[in-house]
Protein backbone atom coordinates (compact mmCIF):
# COMPACT_ATOMS: atom_id res chain seq x y z
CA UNK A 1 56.50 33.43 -7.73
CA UNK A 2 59.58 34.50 -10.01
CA UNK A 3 58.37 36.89 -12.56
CA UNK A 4 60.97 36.65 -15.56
CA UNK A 5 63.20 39.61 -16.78
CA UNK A 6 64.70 41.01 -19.86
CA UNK A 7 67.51 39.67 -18.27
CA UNK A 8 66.26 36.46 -18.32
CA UNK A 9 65.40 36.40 -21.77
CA UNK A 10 68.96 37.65 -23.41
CA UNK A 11 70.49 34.35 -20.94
CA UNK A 12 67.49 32.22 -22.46
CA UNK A 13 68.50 33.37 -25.73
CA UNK A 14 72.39 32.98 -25.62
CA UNK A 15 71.56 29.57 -24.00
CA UNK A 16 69.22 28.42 -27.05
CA UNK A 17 71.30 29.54 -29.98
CA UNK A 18 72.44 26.65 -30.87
CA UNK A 19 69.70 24.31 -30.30
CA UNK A 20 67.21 26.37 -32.57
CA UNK A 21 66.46 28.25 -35.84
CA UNK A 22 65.99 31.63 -36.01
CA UNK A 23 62.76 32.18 -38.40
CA UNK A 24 62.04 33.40 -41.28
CA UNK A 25 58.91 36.27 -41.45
CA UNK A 26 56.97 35.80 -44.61
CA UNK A 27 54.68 38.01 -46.19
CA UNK A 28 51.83 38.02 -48.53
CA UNK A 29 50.54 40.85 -50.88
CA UNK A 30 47.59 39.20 -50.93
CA UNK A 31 46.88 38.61 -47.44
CA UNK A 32 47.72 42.19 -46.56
CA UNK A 33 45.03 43.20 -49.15
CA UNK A 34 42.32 40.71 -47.59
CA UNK A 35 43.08 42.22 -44.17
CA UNK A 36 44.05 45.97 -44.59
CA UNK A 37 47.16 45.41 -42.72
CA UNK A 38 50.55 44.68 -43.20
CA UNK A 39 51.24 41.00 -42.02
CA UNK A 40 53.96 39.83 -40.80
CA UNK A 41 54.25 36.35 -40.01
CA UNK A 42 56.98 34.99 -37.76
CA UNK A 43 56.87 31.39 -38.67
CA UNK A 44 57.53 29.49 -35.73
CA UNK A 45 55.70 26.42 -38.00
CA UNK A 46 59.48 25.69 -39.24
CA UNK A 47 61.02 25.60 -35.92
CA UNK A 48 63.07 22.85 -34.35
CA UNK A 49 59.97 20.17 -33.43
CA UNK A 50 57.79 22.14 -35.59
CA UNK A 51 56.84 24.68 -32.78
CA UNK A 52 58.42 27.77 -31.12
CA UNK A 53 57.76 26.13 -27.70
CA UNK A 54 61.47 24.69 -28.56
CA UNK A 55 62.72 27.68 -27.35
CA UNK A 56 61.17 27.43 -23.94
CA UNK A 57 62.10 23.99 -23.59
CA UNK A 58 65.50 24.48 -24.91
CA UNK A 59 65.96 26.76 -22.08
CA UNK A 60 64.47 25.24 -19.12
CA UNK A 61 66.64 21.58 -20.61
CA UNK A 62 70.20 23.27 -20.67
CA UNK A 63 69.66 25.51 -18.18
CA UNK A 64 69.84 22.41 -14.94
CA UNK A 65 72.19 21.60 -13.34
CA UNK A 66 73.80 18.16 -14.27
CA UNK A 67 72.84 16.41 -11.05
CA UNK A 68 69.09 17.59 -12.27
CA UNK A 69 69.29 16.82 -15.51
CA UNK A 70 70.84 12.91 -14.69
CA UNK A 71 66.47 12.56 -13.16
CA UNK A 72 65.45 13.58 -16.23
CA UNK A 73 62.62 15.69 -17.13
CA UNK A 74 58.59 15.56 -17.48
CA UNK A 75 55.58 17.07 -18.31
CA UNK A 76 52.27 16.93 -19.53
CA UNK A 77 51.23 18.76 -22.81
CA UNK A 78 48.33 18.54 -25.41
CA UNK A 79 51.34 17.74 -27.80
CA UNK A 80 53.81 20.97 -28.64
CA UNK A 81 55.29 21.30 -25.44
CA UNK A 82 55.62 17.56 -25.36
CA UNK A 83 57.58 17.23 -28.36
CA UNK A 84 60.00 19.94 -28.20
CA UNK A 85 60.36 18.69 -24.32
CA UNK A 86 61.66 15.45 -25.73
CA UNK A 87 63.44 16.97 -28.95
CA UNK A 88 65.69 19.38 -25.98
CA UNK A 89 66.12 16.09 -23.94
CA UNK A 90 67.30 14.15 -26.57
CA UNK A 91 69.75 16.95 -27.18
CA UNK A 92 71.19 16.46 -23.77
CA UNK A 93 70.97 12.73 -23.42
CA UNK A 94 68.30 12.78 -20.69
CA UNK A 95 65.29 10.70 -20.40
CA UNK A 96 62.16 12.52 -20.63
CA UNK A 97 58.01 11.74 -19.73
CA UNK A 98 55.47 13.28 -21.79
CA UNK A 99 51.84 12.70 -20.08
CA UNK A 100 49.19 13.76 -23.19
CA UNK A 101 45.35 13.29 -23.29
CA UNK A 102 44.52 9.90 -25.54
CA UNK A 103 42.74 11.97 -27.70
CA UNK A 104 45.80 13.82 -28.65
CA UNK A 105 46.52 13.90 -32.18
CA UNK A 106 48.58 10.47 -32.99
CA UNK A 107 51.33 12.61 -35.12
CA UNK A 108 51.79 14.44 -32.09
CA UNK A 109 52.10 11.35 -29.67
CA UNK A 110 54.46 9.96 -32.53
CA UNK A 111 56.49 13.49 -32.42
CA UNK A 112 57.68 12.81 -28.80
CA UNK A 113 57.95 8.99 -29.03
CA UNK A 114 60.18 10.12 -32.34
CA UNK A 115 62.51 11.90 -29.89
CA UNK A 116 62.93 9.51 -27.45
CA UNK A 117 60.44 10.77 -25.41
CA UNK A 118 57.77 8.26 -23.24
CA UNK A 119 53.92 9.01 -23.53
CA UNK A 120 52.00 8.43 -20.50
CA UNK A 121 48.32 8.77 -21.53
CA UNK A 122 45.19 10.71 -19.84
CA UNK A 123 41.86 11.61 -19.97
CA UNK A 124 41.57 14.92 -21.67
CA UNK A 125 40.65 17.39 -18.99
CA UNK A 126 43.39 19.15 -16.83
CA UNK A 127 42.24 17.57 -13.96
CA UNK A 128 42.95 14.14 -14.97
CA UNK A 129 46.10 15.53 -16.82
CA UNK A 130 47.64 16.71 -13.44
CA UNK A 131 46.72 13.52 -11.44
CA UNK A 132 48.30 11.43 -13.54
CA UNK A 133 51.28 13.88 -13.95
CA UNK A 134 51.83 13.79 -10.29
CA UNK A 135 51.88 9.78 -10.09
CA UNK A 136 54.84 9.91 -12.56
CA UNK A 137 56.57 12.83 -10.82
CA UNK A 138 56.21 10.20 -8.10
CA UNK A 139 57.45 7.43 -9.85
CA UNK A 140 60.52 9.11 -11.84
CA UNK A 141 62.09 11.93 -9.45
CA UNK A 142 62.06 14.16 -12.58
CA UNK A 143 62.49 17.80 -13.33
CA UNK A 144 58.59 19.12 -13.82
CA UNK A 145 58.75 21.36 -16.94
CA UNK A 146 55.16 23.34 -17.15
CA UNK A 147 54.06 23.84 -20.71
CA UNK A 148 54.11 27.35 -20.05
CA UNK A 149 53.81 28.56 -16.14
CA UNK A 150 57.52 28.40 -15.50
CA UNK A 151 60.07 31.49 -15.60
CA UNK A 152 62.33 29.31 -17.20
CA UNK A 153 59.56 28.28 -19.98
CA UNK A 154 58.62 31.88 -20.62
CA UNK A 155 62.03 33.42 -20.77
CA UNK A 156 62.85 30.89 -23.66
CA UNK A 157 59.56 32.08 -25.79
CA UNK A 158 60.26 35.87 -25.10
CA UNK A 159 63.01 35.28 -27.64
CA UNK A 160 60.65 34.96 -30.56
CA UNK A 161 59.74 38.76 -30.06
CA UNK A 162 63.05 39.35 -29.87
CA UNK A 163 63.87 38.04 -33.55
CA UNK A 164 60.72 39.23 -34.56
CA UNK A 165 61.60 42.89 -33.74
CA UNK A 166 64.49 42.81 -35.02
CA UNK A 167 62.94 41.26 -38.66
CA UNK A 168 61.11 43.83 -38.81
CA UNK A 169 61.10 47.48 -38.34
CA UNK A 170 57.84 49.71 -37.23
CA UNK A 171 55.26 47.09 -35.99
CA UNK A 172 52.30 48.49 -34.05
CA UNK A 173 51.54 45.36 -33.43
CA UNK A 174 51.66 41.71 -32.11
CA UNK A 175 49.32 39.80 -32.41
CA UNK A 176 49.58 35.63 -30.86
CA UNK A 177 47.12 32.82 -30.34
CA UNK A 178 46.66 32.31 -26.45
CA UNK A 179 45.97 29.27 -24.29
CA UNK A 180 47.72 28.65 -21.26
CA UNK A 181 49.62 31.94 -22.07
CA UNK A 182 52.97 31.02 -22.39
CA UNK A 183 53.83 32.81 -25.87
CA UNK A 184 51.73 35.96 -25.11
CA UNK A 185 53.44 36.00 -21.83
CA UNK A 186 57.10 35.84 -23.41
CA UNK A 187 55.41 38.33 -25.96
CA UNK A 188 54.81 40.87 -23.17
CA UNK A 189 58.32 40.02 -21.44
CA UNK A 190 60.32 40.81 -24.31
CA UNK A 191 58.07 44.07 -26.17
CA UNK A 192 57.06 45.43 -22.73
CA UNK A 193 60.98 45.96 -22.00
CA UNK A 194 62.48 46.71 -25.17
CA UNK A 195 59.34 47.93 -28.07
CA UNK A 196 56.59 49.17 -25.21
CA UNK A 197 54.97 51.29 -28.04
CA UNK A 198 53.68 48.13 -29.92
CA UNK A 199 50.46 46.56 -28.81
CA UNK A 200 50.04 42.83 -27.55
CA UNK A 201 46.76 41.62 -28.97
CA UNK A 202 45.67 37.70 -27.61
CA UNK A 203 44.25 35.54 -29.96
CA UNK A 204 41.48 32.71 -28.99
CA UNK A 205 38.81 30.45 -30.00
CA UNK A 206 34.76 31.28 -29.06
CA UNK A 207 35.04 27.31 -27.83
CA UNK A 208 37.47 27.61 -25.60
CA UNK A 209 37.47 31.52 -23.91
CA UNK A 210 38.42 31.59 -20.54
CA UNK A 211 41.50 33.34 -21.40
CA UNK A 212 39.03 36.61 -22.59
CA UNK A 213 36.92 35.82 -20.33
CA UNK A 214 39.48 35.66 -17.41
CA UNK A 215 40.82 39.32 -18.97
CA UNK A 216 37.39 40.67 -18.64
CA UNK A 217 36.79 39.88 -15.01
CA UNK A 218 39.48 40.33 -13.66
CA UNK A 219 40.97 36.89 -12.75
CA UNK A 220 41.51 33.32 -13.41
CA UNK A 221 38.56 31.60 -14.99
CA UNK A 222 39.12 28.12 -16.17
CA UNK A 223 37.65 25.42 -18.26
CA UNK A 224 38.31 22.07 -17.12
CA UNK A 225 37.74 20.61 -21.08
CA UNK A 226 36.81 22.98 -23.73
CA UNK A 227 36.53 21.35 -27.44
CA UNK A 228 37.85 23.29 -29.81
CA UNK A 229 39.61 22.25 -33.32
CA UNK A 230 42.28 24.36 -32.24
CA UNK A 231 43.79 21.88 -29.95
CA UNK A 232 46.61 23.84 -29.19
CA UNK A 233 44.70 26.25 -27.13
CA UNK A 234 42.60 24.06 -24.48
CA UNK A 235 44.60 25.10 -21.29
CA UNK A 236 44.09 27.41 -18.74
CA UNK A 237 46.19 30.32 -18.01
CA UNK A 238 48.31 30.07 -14.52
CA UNK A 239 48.86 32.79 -12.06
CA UNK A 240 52.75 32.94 -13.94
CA UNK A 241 50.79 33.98 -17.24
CA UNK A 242 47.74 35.99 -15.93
CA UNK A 243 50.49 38.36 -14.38
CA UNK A 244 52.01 39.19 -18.03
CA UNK A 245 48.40 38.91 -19.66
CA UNK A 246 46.64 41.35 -17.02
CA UNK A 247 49.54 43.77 -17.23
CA UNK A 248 50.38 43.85 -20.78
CA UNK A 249 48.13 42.90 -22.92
CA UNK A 250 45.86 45.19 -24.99
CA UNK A 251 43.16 42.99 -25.37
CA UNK A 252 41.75 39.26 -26.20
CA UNK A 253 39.86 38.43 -28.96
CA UNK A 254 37.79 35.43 -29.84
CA UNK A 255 36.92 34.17 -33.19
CA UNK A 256 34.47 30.69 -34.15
CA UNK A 257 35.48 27.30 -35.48
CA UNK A 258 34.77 28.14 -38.85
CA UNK A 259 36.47 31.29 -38.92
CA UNK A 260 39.83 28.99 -37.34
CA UNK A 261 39.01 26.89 -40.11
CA UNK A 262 38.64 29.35 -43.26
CA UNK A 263 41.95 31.28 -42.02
CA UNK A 264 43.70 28.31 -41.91
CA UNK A 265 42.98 27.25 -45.37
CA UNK A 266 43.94 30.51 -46.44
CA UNK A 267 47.65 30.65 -45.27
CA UNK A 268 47.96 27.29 -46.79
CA UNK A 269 46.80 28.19 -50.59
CA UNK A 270 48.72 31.70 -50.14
CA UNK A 271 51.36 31.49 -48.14
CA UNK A 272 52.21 27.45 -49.15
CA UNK A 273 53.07 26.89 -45.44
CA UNK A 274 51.78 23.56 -43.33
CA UNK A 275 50.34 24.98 -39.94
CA UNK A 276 48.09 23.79 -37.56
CA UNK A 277 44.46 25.39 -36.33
CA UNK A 278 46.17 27.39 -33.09
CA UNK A 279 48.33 29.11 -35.63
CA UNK A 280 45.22 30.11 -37.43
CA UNK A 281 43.77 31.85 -34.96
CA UNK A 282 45.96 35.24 -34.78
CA UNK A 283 44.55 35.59 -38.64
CA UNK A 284 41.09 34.58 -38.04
CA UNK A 285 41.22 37.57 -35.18
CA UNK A 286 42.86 40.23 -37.73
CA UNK A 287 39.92 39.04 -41.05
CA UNK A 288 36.85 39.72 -38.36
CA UNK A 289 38.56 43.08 -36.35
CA UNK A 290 39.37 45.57 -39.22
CA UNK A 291 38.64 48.35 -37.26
CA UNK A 292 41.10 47.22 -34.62
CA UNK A 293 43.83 46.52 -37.29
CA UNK A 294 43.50 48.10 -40.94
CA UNK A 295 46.47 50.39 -41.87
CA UNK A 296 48.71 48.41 -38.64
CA UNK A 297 52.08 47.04 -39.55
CA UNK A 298 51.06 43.73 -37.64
CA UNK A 299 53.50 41.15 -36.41
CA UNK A 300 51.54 37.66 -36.45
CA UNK A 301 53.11 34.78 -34.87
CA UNK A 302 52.83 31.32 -36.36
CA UNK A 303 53.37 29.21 -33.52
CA UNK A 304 53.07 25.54 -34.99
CA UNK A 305 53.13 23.58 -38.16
CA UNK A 306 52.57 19.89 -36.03
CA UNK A 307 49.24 18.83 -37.79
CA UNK A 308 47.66 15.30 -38.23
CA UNK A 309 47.34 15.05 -42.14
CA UNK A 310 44.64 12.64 -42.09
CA UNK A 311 42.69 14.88 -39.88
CA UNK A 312 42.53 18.02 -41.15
CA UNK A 313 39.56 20.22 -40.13
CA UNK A 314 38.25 20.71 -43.29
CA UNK A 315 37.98 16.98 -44.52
């Protein structure tokens, strides 16, 4: 296994430059008064394909070789990782194979189908998601790109942290949503090396815990299918993102549905930004922990704004 170095991350991020934004951190007086902190949010929600896992994808996409790239690439993804997959394909030329559970948002299937990219449907638990997977691996000779167990993957996200610290002087903080781990991970990669005074809080729904769960015992645990509205966050982590989490991270922390829900309404009415429920969870975390984070300068990480408009959680 190829743990990722700082190294890694300044090639990822001379390698992306051109096929991403680098984005903005908002803040909100308001906000910062509801949570006794000082937020600031890296909005990854106006990234290329809507979600900082462009950066990861960017990376792993110009970083093969051309005889590689001419097979193309694939993975399989609960949407994000999908769609900036395709979006860094596209940017190549090279076909790519998205396999996604059916009950995958449709704008999300649409996303990757919008960049060229072909959706291979599944049933939506990882087991079915990496049989299927393997059939078109089979079938296509391409590239595998994980969603977020790959060096390559990782090395391309640490560069968020790597903006963000630069936005923004004095955090004591970062704080990012966590499923299979790939953000956190590039998180840990980046502040671990080059801000290791700032804690790395993980972010994750009650529904869908083995993340916190896995950090409290120890090692892996993982849910085959967890339901949670925050449908970003339904993987497992990998033994590529348990290493960063188990080293690194200061702790997990778990919020409900409804608190997803209410935090998500309330970057929407105050900071006027579309996100979706997996971006809402960092905030949730920081409204029911004050003790953990009032009087922090706290970096919170936005990591998608790819949300089905006629199925929001609150209609």
């Amino acid at each position: 296994m190829y743990i990722p170095t700082l190294e890694d991350m300044r090639t990822a991020r001379a390698r992306v430059t051109p096929h991403i934004h680098v984005t903005p951190v908002l803040t909100s007086r308001m906000l910062d008064e509801v949570s006794g902190a000082e937020l600031f949010f890296k909005c990854e929600n106006f990234q290329k394909a809507g979600a900082f896992k462009a950066r990861g994808a960017s990376n792993a996409v110009f970083g093969l070789s051309d005889e590689q790239a001419a097979r193309g690439v694939a993975t399989h993804s609960s949407g994000n990782h999908g769609t900036c997959l395709s979006y860094a394909a596209k940017q190549r030329g090279i076909p790519c194979t998205v396999v996604m559970p059916h009950t995958a948002p449709q704008a999300k299937k649409d996303a990757v189908m919008g960049y060229g990219g072909r959706v291979v449907e599944c049933e939506p638990s990882t087991s079915s998601r990496e049989a299927v997977f393997a059939e078109v691996v089979a079938e296509t000779g391409a590239e595998f790109v994980h969603p977020y167990n790959d060096h390559r993957v990782i090395a391309g996200q640490a560069t968020c942290s790597a903006e963000l610290i630069e936005q923004v002087d004095g955090l004591d903080a970062v704080i990012a949503p966590i499923g299979g781990g790939g953000m956190v991970s590039g998180t840990c990669l980046t502040l671990s090396g080059l801000a290791p005074q700032i804690k790395i809080y993980a972010a994750e729904p009650e529904q869908a815990d083995d993340a916190y769960r896995s950090f409290k015992a120890g090692h892996i645990i993982a849910d085959d299918a967890p339901n949670t509205v925050a449908d970003g966050l339904k993987v497992p982590l990998k033994d590529l993102t348990w290493h960063f989490v188990q080293k690194h991270v200061t702790d997990i922390l778990t919020v409900s549905e409804e608190e997803i829900v209410e935090a998500m309404k309330l970057i929407w009415r105050r900071l006027k930004i579309v996100m979706e429920p997996s971006s809402a969870v960092p905030l949730a975390t920081i409204l029911k922990n004050p003790k953990i984070f009032t009087g922090k300068r706290v970096g919170v990480i936005v990591t998608g704004g790819n949300v089905d408009l006629d199925k929001l959680p609150w209609n």
